[in-house]
Protein backbone atom coordinates (compact mmCIF):
# COMPACT_ATOMS: atom_id res chain seq x y z
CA UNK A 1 0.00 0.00 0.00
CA UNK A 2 1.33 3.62 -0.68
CA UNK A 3 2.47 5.59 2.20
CA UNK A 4 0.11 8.81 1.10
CA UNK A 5 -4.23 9.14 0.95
CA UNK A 6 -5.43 10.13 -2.36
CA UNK A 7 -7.85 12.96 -1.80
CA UNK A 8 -10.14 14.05 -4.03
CA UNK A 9 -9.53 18.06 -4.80
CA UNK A 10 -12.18 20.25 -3.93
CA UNK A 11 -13.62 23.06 -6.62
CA UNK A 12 -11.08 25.46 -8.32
CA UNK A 13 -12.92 28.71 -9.33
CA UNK A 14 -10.75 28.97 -12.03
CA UNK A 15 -11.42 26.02 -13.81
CA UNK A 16 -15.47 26.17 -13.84
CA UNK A 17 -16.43 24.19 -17.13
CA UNK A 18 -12.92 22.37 -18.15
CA UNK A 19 -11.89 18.98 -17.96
CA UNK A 20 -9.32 17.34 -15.83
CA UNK A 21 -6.36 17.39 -17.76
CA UNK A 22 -6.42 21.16 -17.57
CA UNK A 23 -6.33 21.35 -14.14
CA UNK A 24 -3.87 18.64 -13.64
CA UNK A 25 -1.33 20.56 -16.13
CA UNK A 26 -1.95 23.95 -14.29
CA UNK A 27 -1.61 21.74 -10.59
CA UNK A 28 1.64 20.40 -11.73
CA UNK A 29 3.21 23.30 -12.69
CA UNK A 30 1.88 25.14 -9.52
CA UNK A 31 3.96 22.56 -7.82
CA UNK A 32 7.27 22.61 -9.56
CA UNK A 33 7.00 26.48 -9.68
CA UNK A 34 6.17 26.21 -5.87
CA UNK A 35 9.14 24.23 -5.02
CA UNK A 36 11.17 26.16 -7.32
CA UNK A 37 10.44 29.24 -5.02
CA UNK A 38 10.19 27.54 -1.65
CA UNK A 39 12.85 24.61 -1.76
CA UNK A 40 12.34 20.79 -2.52
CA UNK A 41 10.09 19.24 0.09
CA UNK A 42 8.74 22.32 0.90
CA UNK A 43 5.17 21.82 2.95
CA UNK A 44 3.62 25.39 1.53
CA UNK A 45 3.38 23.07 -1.67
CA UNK A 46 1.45 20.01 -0.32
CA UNK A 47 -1.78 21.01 -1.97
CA UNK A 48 -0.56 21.41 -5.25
CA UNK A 49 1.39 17.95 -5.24
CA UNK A 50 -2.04 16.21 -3.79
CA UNK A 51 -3.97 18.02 -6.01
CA UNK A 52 -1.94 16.56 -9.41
CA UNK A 53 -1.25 13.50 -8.04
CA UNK A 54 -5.38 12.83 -7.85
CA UNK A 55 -6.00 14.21 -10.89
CA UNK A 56 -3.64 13.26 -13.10
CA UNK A 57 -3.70 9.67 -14.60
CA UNK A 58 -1.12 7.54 -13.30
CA UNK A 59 0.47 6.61 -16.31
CA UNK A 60 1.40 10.39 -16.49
CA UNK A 61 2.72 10.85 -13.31
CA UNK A 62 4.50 7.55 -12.97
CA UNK A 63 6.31 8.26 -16.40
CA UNK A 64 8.66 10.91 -17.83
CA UNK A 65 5.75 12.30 -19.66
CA UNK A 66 4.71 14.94 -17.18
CA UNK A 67 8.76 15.78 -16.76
CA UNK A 68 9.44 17.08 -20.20
């Protein structure tokens, strides 16, 4: 079993009407830019890792695809 809960993100105002792989693009780079700001491993960018790691499909964000 994995060591983190998968929680399913709540509403994001500014994606009203799009589909997921919108907001799992935008929640990924939130992250990286996040970490880029506030370190590696930072916690301020816990929401943002959650967030992509839900939506996104697996196969993206266990392969080099989303690390282009």
């Amino acid at each position: 079993m994995s060591d983190y809960e998968i929680e399913t993100p709540g509403y994001d105002s500014r994606f009203p009407h799009t589909n997921s792989t919108k907001r799992c693009w935008q929640n990924y780079f939130d992250f990286h830019s996040c970490e880029i700001l506030n370190g590696e491993g930072s916690t301020k960018c816990t929401t943002f890792f959650r967030a992509f790691k839900s939506l996104c499909p697996n196969d993206w964000v266990c392969s080099s695809f989303l690390f282009l």
